[in-house]
N, C-alpha and C. Protein backbone atom coordinates (compact mmCIF):
# COMPACT_ATOMS: atom_id res chain seq x y z
N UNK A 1 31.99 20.19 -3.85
CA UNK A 1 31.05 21.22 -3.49
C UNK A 1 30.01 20.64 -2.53
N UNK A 2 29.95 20.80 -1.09
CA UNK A 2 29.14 20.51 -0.68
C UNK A 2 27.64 20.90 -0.30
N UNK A 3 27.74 22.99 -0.64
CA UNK A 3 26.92 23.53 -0.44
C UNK A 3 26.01 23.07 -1.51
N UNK A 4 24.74 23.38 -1.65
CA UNK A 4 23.73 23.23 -2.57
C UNK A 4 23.49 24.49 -2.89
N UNK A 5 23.01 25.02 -4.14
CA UNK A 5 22.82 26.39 -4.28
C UNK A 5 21.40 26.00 -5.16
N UNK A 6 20.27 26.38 -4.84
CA UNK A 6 19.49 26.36 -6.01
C UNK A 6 18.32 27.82 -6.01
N UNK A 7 18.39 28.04 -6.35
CA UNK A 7 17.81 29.33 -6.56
C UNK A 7 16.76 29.46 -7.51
N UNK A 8 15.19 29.43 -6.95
CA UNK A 8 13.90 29.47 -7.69
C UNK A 8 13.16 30.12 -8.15
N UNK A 9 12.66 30.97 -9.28
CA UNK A 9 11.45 31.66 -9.71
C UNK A 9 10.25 31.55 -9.23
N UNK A 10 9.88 31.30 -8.24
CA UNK A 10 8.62 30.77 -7.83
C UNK A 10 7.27 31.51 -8.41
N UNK A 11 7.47 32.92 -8.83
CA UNK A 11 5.99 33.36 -9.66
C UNK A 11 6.05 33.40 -10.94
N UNK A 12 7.11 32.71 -11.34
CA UNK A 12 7.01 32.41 -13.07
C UNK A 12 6.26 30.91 -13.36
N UNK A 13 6.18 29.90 -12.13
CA UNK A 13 5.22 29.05 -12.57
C UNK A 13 3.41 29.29 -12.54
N UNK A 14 3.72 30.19 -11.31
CA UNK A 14 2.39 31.21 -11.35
C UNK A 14 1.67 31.81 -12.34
N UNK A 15 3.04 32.86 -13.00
CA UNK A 15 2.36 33.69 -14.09
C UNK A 15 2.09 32.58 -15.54
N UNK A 16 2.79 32.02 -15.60
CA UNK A 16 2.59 30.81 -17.02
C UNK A 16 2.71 29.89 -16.85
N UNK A 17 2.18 29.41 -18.08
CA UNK A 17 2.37 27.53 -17.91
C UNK A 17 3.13 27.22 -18.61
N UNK A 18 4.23 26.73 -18.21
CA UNK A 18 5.65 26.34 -18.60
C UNK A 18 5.47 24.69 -19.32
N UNK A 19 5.63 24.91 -21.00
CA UNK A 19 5.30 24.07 -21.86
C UNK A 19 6.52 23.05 -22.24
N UNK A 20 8.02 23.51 -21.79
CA UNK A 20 9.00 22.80 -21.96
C UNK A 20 10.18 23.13 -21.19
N UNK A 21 11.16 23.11 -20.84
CA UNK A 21 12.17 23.08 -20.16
C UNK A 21 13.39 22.94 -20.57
N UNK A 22 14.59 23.48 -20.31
CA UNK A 22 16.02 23.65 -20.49
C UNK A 22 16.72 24.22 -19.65
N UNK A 23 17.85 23.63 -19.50
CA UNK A 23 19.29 23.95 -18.98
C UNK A 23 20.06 24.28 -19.73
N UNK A 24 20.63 25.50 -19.56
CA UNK A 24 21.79 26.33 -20.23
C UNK A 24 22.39 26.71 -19.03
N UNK A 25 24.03 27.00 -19.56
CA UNK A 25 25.20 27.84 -19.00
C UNK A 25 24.89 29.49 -19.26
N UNK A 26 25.67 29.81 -18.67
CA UNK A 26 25.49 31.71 -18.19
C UNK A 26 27.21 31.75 -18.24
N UNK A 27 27.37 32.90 -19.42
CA UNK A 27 28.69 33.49 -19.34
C UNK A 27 28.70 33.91 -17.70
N UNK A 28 29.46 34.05 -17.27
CA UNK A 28 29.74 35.16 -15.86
C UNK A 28 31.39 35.52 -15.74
N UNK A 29 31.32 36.75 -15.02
CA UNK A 29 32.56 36.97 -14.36
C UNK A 29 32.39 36.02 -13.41
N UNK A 30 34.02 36.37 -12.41
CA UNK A 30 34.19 36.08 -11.43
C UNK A 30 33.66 36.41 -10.12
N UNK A 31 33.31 37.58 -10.33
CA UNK A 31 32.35 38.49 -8.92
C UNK A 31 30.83 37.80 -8.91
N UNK A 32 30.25 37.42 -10.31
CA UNK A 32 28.99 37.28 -10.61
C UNK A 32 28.93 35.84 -10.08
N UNK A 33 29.52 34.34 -10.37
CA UNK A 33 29.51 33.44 -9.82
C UNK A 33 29.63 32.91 -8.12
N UNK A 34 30.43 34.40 -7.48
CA UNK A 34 30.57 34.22 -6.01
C UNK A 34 29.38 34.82 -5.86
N UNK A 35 28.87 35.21 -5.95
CA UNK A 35 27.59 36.22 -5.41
C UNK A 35 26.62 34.96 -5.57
N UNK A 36 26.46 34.05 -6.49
CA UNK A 36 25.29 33.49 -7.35
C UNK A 36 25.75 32.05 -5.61
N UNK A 37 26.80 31.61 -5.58
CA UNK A 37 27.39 30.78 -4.59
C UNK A 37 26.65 31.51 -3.43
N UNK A 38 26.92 33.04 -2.90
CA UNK A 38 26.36 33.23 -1.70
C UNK A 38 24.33 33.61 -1.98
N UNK A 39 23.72 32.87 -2.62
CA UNK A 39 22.86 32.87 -2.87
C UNK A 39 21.86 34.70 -2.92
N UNK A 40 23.14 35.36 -4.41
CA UNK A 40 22.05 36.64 -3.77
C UNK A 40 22.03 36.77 -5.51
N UNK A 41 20.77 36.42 -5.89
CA UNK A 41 20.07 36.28 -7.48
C UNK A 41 18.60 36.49 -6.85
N UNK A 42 17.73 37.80 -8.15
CA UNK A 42 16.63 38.05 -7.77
C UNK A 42 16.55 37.82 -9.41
N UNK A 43 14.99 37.29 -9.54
CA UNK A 43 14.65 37.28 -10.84
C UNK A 43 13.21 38.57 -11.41
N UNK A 44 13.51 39.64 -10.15
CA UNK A 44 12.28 40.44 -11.09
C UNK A 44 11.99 41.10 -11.92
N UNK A 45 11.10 40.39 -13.05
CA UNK A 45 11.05 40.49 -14.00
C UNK A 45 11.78 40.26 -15.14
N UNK A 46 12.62 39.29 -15.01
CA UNK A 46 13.96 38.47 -15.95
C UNK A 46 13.05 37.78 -16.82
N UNK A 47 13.56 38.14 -18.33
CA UNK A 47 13.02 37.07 -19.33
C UNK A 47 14.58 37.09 -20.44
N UNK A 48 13.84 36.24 -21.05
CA UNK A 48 14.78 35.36 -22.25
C UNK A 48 14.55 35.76 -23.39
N UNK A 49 15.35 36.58 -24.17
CA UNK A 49 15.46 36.99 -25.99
C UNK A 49 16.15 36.29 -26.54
N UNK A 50 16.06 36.35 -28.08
CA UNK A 50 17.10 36.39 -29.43
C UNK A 50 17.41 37.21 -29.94
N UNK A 51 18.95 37.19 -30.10
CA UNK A 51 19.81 38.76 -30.28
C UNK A 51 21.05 37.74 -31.84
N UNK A 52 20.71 38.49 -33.14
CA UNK A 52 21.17 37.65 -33.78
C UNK A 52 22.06 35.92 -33.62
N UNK A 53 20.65 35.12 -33.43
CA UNK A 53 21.47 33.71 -33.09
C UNK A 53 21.36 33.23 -31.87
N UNK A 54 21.88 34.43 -30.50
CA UNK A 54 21.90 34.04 -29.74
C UNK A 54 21.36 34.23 -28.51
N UNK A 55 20.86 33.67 -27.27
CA UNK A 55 19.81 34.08 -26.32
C UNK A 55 20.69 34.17 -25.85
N UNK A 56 19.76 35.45 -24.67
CA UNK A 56 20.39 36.37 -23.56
C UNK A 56 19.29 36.49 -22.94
N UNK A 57 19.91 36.84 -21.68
CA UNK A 57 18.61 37.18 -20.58
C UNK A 57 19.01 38.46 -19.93
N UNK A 58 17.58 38.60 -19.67
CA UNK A 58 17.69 40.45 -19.01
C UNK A 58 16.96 40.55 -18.28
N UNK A 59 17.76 40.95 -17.39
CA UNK A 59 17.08 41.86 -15.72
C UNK A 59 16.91 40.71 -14.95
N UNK A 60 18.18 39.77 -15.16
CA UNK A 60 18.52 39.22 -14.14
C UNK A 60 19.14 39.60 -13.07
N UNK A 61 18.84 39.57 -11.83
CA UNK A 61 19.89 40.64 -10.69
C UNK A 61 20.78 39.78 -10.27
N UNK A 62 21.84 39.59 -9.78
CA UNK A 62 22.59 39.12 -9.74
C UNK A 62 23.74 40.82 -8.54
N UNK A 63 23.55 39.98 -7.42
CA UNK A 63 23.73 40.85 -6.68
C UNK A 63 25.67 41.15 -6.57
N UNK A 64 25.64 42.22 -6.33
CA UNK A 64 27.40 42.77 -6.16
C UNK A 64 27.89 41.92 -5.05
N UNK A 65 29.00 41.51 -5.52
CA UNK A 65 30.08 41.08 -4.57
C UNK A 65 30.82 41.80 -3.52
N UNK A 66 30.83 41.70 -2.59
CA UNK A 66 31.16 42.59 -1.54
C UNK A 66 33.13 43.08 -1.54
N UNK A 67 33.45 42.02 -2.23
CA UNK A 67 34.96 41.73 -1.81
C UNK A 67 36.15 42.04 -3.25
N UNK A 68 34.94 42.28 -4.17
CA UNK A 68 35.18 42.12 -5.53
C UNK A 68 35.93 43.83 -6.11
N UNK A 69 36.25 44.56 -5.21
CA UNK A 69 36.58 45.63 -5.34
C UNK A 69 36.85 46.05 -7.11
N UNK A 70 37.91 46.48 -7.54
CA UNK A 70 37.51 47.03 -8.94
C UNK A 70 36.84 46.15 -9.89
N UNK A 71 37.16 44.60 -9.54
CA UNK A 71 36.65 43.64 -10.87
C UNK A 71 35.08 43.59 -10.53
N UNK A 72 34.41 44.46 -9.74
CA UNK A 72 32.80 44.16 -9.50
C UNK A 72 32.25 44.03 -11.18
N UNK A 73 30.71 43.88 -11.10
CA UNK A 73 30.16 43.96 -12.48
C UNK A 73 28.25 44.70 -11.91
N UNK A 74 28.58 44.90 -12.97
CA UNK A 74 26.94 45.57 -13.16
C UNK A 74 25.84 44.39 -13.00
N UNK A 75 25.15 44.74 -11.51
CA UNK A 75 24.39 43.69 -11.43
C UNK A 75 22.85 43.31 -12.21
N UNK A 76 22.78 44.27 -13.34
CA UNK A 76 21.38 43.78 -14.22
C UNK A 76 22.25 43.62 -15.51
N UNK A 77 23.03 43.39 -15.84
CA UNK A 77 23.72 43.34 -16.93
C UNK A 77 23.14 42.26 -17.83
N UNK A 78 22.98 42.30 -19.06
CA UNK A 78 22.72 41.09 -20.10
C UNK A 78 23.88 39.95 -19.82
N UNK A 79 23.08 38.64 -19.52
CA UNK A 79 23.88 37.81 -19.85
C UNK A 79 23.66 36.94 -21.17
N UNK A 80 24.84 35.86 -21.53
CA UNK A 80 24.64 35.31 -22.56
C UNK A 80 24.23 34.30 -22.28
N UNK A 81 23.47 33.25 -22.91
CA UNK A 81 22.94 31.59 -22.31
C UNK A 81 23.64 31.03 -23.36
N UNK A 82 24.68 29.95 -22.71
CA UNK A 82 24.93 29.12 -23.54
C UNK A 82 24.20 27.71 -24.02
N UNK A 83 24.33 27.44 -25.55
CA UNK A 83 23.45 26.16 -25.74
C UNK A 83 23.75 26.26 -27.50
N UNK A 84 22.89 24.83 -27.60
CA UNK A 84 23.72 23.84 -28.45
C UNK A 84 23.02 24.79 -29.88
N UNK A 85 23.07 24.78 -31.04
CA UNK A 85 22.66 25.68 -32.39
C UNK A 85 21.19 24.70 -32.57
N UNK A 86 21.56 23.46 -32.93
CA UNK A 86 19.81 22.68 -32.78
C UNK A 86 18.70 23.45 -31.94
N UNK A 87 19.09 23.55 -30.33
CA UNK A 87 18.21 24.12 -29.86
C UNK A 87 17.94 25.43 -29.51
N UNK A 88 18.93 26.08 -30.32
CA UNK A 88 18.51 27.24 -30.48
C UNK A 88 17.68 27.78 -31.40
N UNK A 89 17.67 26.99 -32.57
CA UNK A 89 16.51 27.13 -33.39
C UNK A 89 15.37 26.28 -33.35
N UNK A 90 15.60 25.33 -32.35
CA UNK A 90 14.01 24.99 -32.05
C UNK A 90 13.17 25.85 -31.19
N UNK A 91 13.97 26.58 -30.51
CA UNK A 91 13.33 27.54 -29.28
C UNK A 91 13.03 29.15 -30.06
N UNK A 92 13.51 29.25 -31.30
CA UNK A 92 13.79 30.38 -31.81
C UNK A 92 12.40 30.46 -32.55
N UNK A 93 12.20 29.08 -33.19
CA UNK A 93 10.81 28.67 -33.82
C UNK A 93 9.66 29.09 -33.34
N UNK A 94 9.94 28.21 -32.12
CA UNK A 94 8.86 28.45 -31.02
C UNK A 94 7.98 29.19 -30.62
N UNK A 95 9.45 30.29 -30.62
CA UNK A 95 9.24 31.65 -29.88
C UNK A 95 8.48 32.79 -30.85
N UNK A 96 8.44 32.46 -32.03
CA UNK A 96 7.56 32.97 -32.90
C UNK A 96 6.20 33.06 -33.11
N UNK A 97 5.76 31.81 -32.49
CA UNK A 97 4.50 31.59 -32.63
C UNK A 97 3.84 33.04 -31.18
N UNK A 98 2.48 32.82 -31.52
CA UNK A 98 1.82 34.07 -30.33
C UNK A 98 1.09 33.67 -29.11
N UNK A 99 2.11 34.24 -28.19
CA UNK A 99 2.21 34.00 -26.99
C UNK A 99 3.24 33.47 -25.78
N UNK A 100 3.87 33.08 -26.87
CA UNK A 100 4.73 32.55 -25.87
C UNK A 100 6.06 33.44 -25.52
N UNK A 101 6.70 33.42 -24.38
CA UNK A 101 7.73 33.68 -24.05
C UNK A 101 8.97 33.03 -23.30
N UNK A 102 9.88 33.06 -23.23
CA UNK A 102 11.18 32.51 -22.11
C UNK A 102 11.16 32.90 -21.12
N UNK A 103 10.90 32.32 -19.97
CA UNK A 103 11.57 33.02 -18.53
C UNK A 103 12.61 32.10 -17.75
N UNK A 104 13.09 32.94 -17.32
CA UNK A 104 13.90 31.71 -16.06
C UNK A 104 13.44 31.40 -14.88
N UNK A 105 13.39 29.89 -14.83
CA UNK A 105 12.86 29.35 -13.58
C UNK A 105 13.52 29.57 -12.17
N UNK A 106 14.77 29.05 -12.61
CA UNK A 106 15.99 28.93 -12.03
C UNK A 106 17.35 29.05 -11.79
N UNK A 107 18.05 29.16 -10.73
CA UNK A 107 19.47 29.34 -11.30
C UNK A 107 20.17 28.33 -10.18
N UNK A 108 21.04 27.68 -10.42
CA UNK A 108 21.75 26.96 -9.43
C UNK A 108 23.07 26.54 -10.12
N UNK A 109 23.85 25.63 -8.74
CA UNK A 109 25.09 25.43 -8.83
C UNK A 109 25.09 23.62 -9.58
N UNK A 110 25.91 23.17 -10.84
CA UNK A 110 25.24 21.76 -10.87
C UNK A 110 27.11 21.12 -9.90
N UNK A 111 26.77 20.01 -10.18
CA UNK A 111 28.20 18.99 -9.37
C UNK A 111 29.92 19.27 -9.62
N UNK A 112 29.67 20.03 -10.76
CA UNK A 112 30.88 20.24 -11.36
C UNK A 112 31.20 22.07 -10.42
N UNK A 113 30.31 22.56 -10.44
CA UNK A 113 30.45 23.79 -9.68
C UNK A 113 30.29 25.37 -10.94
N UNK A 114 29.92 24.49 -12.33
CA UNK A 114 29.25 25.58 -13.13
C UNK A 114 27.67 26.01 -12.69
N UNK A 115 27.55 27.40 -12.87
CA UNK A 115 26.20 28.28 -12.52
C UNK A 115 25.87 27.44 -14.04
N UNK A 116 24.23 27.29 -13.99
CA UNK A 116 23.52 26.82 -14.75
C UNK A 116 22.09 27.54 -14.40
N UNK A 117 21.82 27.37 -15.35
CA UNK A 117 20.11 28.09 -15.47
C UNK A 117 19.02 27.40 -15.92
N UNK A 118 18.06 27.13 -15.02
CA UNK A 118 16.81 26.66 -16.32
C UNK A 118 16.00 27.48 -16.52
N UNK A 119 15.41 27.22 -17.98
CA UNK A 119 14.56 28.09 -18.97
C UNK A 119 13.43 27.57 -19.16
N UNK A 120 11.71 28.42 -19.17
CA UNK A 120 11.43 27.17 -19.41
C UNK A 120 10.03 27.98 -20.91
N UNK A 121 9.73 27.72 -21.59
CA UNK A 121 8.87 28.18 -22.52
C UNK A 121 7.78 28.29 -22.08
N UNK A 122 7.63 29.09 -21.89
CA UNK A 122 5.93 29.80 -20.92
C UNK A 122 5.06 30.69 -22.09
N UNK A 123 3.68 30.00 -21.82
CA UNK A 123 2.45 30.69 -21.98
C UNK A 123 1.88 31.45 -21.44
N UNK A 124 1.57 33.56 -21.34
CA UNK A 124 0.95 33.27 -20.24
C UNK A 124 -0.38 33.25 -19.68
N UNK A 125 -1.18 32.98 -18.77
CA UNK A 125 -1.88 32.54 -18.03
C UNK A 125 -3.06 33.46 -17.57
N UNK A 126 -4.19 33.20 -17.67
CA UNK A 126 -5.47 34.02 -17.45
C UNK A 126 -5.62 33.93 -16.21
N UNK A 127 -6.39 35.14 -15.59
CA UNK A 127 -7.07 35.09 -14.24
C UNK A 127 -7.61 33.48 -13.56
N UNK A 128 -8.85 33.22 -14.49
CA UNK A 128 -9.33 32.01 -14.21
C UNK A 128 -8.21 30.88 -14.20
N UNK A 129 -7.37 30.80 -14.86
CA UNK A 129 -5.90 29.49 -14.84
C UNK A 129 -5.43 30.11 -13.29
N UNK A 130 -5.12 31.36 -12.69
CA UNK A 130 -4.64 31.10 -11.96
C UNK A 130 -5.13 31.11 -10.45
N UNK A 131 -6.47 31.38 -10.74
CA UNK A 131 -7.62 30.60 -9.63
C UNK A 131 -7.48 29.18 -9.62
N UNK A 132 -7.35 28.92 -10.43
CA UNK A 132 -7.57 27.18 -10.64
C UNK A 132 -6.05 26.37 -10.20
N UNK A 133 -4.92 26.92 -10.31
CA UNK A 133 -3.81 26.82 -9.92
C UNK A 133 -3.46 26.63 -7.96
N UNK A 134 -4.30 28.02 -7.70
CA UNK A 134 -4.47 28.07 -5.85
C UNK A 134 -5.13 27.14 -5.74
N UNK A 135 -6.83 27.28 -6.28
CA UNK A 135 -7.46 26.08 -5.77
C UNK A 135 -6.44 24.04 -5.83
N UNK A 136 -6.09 23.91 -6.74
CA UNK A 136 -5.47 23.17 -6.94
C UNK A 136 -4.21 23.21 -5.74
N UNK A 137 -3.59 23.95 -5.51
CA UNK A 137 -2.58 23.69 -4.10
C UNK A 137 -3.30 23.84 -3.01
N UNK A 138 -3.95 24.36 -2.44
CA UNK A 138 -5.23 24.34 -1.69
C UNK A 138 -5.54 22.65 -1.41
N UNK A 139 -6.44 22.54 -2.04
CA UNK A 139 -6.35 21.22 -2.04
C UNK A 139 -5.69 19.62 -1.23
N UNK A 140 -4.30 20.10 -2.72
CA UNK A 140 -2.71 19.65 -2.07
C UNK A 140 -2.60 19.48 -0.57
N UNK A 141 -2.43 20.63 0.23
CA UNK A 141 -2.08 20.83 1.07
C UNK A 141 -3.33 20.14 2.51
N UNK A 142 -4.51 20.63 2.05
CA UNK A 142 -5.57 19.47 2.41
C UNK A 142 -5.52 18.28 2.73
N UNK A 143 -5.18 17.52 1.53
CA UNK A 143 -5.03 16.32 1.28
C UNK A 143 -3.67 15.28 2.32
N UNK A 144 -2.67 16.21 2.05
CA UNK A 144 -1.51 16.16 3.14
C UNK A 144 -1.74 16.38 4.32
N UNK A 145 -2.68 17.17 4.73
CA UNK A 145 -2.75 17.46 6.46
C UNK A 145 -3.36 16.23 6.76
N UNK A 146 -4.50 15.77 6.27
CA UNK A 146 -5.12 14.51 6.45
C UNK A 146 -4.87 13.47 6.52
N UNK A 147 -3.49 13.02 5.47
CA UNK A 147 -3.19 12.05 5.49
C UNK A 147 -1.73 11.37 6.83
N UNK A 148 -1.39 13.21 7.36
CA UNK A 148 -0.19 13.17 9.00
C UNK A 148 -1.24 12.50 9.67
């Protein structure tokens, strides 16, 4: 595989502060993995449940395949996340306590050429956190011009 596929949430680090992190597998068809290859995955408003046992994610978009004629699939469809029973009940724990939620960060292709997802356990985030977040890249970016 030479292409790279990585595909980012960029306002889910925005909206929360992402307290831990995971990689899981994603059941998919066949239409759903070529689409995810031609990089057409939107995450708005995608989060992460428990559905007896097992997490799923919803309102992941996952755009139609152009070529995929009858085998297409429904592009907001629930998927399943695969992962190990340990950490499913550590995340299940977790997820109990108040406030927190699952979102997905990410979705990409890893070396082997399975779609993979990361998850990451998010808090979320007050006005003032996310003033302090800009100011903080602000900054960043400051600091970098200065130092070309």
């Amino acid at each position: 595989m030479t292409d790279k596929v990585y595909i980012k949430n960029r306002p889910a680090t925005f909206e929360y502060a992402i307290e831990d992190k995971l990689t899981a597998g994603m059941v998919l068809m066949g239409s759903e993995i070529k689409s995810i290859r031609n990089g057409r995955v939107s995450f708005n408003d995608a989060y992460c449940y428990f559905h007896k046992g097992e997490m799923w994610v919803k309102s992941l978009h996952i755009g139609e395949y152009v070529n995929a004629g009858y085998a297409g699939h429904d592009p907001v469809r629930e998927r399943k996340l695969l992962l190990s029973r340990k950490e499913l009940r550590k995340w299940e724990q977790k997820i109990k306590e108040k406030g927190f939620t699952i979102v997905p960060l990410a979705v990409f292709i890893n070396e082997n050429g399975y779609a993979k997802i990361d998850i990451g356990l998010g808090r979320g985030k007050k006005l003032h956190d996310k003033r302090e977040t800009v100011k903080a890249r602000e900054a960043d970016r400051e600091i970098k011009r200065f130092l070309k």
